[in-house]
PDB file of N, CA and C in Angstrom:
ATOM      1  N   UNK A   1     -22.744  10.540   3.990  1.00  0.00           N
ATOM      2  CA  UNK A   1     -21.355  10.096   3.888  1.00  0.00           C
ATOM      3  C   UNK A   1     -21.213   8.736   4.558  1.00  0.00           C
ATOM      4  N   UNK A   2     -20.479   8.127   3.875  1.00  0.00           N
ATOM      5  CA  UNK A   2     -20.802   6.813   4.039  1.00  0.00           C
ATOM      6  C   UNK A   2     -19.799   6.508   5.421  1.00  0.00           C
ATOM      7  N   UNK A   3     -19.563   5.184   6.400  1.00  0.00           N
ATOM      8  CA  UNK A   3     -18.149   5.008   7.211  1.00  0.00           C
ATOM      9  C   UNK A   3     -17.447   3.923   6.329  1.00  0.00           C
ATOM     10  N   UNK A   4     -16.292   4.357   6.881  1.00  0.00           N
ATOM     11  CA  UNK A   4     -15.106   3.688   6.338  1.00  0.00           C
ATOM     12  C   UNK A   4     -14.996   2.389   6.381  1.00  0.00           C
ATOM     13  N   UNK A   5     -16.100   1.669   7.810  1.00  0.00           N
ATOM     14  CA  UNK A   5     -16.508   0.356   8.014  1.00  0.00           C
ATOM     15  C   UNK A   5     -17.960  -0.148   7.030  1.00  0.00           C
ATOM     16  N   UNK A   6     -18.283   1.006   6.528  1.00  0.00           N
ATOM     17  CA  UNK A   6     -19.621   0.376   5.406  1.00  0.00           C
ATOM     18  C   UNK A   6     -18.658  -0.310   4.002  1.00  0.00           C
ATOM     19  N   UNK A   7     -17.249  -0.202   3.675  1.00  0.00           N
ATOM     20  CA  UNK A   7     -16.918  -1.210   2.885  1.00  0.00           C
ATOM     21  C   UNK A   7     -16.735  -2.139   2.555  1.00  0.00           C
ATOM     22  N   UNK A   8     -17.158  -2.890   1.261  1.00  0.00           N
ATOM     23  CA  UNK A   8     -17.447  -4.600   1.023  1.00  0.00           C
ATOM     24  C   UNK A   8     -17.010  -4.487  -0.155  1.00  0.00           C
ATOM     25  N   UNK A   9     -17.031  -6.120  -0.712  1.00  0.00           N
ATOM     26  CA  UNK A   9     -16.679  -6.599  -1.993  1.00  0.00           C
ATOM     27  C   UNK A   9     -17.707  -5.562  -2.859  1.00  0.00           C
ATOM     28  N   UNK A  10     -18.686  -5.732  -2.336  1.00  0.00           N
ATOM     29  CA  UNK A  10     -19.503  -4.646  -3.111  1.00  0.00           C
ATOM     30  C   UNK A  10     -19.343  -3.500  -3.922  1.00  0.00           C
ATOM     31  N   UNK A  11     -18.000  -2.993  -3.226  1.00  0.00           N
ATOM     32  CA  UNK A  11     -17.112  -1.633  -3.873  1.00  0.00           C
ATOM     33  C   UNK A  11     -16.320  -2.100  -4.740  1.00  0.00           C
ATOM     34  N   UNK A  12     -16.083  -3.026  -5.242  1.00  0.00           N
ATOM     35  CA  UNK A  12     -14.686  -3.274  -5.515  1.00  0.00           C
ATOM     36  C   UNK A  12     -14.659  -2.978  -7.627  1.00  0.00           C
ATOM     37  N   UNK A  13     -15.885  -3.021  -7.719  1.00  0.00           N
ATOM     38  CA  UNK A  13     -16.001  -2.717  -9.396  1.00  0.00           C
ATOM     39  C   UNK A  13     -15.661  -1.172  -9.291  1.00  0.00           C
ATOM     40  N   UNK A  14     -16.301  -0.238  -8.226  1.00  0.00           N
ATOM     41  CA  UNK A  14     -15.893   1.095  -8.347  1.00  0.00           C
ATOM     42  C   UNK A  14     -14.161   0.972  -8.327  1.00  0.00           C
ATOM     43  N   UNK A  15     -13.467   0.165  -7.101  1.00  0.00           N
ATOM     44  CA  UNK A  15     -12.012   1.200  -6.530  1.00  0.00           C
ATOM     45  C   UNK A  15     -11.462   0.262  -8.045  1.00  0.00           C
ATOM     46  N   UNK A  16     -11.732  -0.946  -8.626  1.00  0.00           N
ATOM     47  CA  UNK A  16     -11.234  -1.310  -9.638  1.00  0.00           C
ATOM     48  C   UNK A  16     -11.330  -0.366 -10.990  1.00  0.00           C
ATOM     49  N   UNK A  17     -12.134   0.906 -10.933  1.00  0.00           N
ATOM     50  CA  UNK A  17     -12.555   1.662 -12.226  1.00  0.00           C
ATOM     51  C   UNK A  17     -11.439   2.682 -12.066  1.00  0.00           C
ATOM     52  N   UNK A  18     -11.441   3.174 -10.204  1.00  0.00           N
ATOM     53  CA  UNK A  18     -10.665   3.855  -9.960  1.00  0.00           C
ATOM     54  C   UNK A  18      -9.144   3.628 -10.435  1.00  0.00           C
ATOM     55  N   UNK A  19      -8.757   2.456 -10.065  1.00  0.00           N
ATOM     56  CA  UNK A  19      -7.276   1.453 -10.262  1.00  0.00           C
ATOM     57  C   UNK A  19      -7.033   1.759 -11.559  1.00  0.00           C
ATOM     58  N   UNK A  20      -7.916   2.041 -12.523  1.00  0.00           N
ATOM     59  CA  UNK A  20      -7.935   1.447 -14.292  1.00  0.00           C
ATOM     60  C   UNK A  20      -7.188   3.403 -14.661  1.00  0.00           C
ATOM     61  N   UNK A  21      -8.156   4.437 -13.767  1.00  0.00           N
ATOM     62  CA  UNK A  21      -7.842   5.603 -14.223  1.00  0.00           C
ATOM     63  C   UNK A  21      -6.660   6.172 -13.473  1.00  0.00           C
ATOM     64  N   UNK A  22      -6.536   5.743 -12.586  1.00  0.00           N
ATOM     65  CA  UNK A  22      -5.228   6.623 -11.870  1.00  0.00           C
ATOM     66  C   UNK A  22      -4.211   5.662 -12.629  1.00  0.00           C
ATOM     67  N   UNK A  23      -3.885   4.619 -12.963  1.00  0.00           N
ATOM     68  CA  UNK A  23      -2.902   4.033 -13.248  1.00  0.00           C
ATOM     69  C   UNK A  23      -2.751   4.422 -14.654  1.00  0.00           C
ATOM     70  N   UNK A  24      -3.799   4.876 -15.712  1.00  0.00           N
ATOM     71  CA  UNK A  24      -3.636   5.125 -16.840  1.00  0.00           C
ATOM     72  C   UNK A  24      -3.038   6.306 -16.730  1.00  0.00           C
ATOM     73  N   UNK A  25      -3.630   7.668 -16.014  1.00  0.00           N
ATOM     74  CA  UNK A  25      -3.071   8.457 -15.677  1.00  0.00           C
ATOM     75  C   UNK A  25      -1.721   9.171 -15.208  1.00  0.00           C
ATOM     76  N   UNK A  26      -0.958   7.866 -14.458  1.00  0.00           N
ATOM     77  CA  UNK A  26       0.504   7.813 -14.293  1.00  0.00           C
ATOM     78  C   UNK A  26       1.325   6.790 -15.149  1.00  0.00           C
ATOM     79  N   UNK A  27       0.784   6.115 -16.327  1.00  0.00           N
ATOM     80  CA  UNK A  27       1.287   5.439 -16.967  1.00  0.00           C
ATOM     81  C   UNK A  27       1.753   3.733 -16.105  1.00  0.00           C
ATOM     82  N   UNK A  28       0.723   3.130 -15.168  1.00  0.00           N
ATOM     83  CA  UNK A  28       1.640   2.588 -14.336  1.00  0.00           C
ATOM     84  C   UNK A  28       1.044   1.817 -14.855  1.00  0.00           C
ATOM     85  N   UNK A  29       1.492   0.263 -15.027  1.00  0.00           N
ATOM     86  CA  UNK A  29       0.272  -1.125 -14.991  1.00  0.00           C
ATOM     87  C   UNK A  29      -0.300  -1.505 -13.885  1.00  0.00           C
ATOM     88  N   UNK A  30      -1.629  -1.673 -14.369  1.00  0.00           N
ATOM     89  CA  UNK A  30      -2.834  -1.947 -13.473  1.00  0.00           C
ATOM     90  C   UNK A  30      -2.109  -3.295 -12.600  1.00  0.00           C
ATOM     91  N   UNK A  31      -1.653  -4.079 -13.116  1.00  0.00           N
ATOM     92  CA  UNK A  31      -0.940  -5.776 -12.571  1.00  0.00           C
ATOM     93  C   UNK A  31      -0.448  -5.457 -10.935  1.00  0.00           C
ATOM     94  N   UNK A  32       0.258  -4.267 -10.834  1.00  0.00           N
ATOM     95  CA  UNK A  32       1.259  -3.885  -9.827  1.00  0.00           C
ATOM     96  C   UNK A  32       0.560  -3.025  -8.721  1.00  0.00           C
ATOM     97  N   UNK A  33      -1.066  -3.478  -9.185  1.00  0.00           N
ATOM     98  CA  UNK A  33      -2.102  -3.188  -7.746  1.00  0.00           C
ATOM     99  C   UNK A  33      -2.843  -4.315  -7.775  1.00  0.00           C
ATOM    100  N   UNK A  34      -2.690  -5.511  -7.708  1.00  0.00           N
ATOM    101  CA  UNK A  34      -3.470  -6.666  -7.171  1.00  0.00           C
ATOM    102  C   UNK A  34      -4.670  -6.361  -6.950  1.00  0.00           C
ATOM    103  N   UNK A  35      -5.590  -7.266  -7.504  1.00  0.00           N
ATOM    104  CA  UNK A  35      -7.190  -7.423  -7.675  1.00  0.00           C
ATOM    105  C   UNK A  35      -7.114  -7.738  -6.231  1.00  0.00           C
ATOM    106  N   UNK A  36      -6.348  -9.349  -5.343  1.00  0.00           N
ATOM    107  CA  UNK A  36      -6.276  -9.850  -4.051  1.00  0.00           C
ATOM    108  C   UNK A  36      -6.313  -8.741  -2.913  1.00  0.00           C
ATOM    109  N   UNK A  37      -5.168  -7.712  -3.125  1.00  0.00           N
ATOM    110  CA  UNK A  37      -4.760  -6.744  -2.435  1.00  0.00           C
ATOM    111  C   UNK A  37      -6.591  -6.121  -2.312  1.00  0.00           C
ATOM    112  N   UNK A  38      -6.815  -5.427  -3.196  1.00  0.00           N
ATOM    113  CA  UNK A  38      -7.474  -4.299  -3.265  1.00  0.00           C
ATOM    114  C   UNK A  38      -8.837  -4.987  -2.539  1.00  0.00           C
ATOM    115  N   UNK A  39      -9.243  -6.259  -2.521  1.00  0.00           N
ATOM    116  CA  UNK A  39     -10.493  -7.013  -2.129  1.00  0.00           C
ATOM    117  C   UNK A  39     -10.030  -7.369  -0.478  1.00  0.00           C
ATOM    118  N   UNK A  40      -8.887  -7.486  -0.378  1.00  0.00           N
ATOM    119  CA  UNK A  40      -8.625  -7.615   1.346  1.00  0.00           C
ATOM    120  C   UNK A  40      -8.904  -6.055   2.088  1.00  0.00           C
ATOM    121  N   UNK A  41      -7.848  -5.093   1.508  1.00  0.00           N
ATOM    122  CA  UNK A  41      -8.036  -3.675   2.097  1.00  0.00           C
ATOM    123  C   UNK A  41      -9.872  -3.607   1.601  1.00  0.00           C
ATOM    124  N   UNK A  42     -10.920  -3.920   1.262  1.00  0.00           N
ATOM    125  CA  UNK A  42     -12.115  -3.312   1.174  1.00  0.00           C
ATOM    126  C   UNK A  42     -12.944  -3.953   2.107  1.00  0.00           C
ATOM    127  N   UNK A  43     -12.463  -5.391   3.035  1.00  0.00           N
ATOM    128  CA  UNK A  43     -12.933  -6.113   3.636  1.00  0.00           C
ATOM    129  C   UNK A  43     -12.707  -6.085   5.244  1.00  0.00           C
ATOM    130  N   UNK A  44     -10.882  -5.795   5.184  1.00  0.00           N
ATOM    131  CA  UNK A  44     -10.696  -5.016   5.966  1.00  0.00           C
ATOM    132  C   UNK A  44     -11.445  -4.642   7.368  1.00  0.00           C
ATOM    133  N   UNK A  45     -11.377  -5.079   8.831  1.00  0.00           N
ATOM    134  CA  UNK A  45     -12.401  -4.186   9.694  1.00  0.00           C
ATOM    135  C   UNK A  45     -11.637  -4.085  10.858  1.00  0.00           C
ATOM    136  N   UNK A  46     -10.363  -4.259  11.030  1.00  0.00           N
ATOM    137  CA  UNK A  46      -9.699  -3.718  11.962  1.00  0.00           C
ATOM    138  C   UNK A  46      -8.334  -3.342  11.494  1.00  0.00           C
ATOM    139  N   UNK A  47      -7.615  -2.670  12.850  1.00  0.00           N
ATOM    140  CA  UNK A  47      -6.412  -2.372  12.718  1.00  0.00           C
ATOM    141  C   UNK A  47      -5.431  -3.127  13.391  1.00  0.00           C
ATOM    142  N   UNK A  48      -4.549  -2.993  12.815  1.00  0.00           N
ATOM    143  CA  UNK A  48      -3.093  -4.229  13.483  1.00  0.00           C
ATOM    144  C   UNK A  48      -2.151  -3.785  14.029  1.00  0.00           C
ATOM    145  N   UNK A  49      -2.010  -3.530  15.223  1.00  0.00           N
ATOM    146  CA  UNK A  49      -0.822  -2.584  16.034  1.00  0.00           C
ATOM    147  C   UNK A  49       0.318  -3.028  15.144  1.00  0.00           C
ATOM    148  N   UNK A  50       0.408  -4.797  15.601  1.00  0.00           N
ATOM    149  CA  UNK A  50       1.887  -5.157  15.175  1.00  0.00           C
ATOM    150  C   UNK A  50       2.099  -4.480  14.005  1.00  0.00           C
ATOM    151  N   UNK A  51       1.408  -4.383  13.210  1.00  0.00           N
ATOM    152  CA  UNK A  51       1.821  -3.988  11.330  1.00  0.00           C
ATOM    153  C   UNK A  51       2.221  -2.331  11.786  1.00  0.00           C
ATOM    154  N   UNK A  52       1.204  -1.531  12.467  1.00  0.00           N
ATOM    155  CA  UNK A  52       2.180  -0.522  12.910  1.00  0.00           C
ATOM    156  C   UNK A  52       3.082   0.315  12.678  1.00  0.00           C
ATOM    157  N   UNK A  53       3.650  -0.904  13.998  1.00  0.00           N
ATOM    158  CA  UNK A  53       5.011  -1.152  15.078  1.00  0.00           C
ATOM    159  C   UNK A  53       5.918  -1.361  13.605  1.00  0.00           C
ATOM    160  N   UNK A  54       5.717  -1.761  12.454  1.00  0.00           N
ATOM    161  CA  UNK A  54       7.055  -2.793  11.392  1.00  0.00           C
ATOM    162  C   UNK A  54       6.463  -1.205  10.593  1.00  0.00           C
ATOM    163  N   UNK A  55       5.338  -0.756  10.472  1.00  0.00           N
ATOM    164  CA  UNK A  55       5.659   0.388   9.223  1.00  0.00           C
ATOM    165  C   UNK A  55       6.659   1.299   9.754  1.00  0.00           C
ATOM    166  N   UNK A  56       6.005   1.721  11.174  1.00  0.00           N
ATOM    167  CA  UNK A  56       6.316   3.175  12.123  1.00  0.00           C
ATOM    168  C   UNK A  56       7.896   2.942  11.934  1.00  0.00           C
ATOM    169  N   UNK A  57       8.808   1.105  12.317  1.00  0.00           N
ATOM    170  CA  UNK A  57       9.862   1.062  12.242  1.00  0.00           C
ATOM    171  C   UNK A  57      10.658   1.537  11.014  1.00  0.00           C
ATOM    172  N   UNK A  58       9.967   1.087   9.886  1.00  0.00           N
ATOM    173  CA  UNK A  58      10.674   1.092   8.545  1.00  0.00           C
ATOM    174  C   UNK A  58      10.724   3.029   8.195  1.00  0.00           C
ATOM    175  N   UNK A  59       9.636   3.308   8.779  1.00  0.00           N
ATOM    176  CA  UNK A  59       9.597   5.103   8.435  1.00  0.00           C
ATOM    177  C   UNK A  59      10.928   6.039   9.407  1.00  0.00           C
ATOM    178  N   UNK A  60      10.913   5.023  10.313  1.00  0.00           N
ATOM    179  CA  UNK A  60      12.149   5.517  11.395  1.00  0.00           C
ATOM    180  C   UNK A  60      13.308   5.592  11.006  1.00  0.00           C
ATOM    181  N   UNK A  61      13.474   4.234   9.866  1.00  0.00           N
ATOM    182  CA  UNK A  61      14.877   3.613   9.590  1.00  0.00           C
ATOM    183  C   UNK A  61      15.186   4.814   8.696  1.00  0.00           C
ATOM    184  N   UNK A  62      13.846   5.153   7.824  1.00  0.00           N
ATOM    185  CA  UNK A  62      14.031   5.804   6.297  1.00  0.00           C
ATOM    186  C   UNK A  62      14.560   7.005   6.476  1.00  0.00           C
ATOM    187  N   UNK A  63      13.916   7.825   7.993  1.00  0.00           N
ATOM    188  CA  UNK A  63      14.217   9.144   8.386  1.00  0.00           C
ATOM    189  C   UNK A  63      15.663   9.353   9.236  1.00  0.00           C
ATOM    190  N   UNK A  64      16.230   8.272   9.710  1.00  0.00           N
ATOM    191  CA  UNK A  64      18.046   8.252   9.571  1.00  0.00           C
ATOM    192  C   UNK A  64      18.578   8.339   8.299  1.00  0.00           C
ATOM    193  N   UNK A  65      18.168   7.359   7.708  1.00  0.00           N
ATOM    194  CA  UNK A  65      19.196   7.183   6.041  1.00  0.00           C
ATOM    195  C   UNK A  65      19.064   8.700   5.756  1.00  0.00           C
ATOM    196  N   UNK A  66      18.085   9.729   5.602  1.00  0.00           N
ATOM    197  CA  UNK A  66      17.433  10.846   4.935  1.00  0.00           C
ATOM    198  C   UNK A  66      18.825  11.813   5.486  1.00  0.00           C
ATOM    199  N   UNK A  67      18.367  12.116   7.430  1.00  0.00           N
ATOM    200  CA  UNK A  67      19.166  12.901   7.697  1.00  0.00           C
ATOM    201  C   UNK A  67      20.673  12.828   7.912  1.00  0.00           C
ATOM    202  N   UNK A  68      21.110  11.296   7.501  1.00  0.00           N
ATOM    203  CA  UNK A  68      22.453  10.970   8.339  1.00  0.00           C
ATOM    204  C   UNK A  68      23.392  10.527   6.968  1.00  0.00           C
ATOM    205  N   UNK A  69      22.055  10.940   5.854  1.00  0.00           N
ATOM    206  CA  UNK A  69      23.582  10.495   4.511  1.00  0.00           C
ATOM    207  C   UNK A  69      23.250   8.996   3.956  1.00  0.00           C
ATOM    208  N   UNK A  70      23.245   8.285   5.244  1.00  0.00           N
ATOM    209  CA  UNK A  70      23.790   6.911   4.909  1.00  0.00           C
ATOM    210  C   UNK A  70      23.166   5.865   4.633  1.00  0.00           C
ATOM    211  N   UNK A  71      23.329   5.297   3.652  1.00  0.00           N
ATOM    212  CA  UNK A  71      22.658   4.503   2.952  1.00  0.00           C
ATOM    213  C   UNK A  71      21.587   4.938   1.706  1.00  0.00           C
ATOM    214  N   UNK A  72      21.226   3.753   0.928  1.00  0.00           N
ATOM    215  CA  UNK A  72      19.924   4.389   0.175  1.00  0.00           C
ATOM    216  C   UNK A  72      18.658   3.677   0.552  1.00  0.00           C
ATOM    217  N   UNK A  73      17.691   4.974   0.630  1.00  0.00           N
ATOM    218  CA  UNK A  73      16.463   5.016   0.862  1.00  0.00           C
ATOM    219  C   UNK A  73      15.509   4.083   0.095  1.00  0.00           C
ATOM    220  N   UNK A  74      14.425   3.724   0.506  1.00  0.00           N
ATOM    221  CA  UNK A  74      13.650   2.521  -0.490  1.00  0.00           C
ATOM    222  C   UNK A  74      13.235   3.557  -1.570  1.00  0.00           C
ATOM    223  N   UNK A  75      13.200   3.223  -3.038  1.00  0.00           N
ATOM    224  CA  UNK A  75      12.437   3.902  -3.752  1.00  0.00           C
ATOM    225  C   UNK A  75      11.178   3.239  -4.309  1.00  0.00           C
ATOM    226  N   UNK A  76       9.996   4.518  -3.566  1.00  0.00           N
ATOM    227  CA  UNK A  76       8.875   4.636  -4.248  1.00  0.00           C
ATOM    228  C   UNK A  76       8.152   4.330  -3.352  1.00  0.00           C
ATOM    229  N   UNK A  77       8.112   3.032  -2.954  1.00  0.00           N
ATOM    230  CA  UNK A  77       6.597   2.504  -2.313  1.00  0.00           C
ATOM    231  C   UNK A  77       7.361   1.116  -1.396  1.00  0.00           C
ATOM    232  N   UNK A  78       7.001   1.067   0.283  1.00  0.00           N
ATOM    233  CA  UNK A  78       7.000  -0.230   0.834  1.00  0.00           C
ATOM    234  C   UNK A  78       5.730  -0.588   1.064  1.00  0.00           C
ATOM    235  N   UNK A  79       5.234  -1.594   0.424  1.00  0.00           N
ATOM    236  CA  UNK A  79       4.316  -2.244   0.905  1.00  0.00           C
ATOM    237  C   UNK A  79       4.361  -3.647   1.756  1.00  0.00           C
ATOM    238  N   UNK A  80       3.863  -3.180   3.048  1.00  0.00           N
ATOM    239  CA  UNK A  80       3.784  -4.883   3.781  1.00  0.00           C
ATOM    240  C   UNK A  80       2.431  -5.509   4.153  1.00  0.00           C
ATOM    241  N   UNK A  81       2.805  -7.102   3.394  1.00  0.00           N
ATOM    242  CA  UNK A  81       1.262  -7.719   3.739  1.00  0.00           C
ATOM    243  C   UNK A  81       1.469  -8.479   5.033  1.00  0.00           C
ATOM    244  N   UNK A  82       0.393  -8.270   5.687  1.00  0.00           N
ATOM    245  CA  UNK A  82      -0.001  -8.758   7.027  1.00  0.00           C
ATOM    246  C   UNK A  82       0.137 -10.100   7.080  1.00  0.00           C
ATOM    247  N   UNK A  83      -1.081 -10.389   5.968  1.00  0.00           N
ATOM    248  CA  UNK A  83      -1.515 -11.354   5.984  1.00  0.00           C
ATOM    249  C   UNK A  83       0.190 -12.568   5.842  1.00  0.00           C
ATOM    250  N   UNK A  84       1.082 -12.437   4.724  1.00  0.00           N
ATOM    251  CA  UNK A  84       1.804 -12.945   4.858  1.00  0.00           C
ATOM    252  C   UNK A  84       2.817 -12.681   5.720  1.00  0.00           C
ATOM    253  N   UNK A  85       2.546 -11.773   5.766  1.00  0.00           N
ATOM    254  CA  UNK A  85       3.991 -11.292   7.096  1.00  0.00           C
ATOM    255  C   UNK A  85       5.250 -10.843   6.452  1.00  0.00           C
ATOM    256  N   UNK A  86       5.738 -10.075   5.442  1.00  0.00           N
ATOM    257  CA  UNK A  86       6.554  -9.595   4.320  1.00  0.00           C
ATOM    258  C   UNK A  86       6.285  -8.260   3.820  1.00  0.00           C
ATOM    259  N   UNK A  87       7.329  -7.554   3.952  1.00  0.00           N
ATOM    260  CA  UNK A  87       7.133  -6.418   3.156  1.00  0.00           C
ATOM    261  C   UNK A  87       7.637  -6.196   1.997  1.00  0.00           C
ATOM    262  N   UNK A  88       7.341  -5.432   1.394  1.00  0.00           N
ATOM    263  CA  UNK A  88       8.096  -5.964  -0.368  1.00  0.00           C
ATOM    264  C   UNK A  88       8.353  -4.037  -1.095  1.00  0.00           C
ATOM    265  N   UNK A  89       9.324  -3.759  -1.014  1.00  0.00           N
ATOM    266  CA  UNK A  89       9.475  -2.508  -1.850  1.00  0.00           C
ATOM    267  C   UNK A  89       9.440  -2.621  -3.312  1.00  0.00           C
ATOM    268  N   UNK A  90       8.225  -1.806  -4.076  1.00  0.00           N
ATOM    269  CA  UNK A  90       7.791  -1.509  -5.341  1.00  0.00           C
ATOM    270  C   UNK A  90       8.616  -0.477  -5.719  1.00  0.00           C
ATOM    271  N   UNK A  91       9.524  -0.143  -7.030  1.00  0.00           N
ATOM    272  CA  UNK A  91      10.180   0.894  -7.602  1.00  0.00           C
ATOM    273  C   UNK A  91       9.625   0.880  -8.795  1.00  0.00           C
ATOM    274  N   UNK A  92       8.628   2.111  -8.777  1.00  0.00           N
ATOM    275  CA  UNK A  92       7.547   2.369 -10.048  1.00  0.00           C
ATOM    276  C   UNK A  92       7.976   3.235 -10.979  1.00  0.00           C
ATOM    277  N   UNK A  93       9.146   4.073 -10.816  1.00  0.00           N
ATOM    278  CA  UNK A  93       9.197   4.890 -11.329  1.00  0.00           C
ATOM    279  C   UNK A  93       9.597   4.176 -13.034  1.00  0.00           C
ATOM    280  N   UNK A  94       9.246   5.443 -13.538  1.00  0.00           N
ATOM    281  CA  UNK A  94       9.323   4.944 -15.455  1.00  0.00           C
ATOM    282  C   UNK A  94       9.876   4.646 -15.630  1.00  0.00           C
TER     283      UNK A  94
END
């Protein structure tokens, strides 16, 4: 079994085969998982408190809106890039 730190560009024709079948599978377009994305997360070799600290926050915010009524919740997916410093909510649904 391989570690989670043995990943490289090297993988990236597999998680790209992967990308091709799960997305066919949910009907989603492949476009709305970035080739960029998927080659940074495989390169990847540490972890980023700060990024975290901004998910842990946004999951905090989500679990008021949930129990308190108020407001609406992100739908589907937040994704935030580090690298730019932005998080961007995806709404995939059909």
């Amino acid at each position: 079994m391989r570690n989670l730190q043995d990943n490289s560009t090297d993988d990236l024709p597999n998680v790209l085969k992967l990308r091709k079948e799960l997305c066919e599978a949910q009907c989603i377009n492949e476009s709305q998982i970035p080739v960029p994305l998927l080659q940074r997360l495989l390169t990847a070799r540490v972890e980023f408190p700060p990024v975290c600290a901004i998910i842990g926050g946004v999951l905090g915010q989500e679990v008021i809106k949930a129990i308190s009524g108020k407001g609406d919740p992100l739908k589907n997916f937040f994704l935030f890039d580090a690298m730019e410093g932005k998080g961007i909510i995806e709404d995939i649904s059909g």
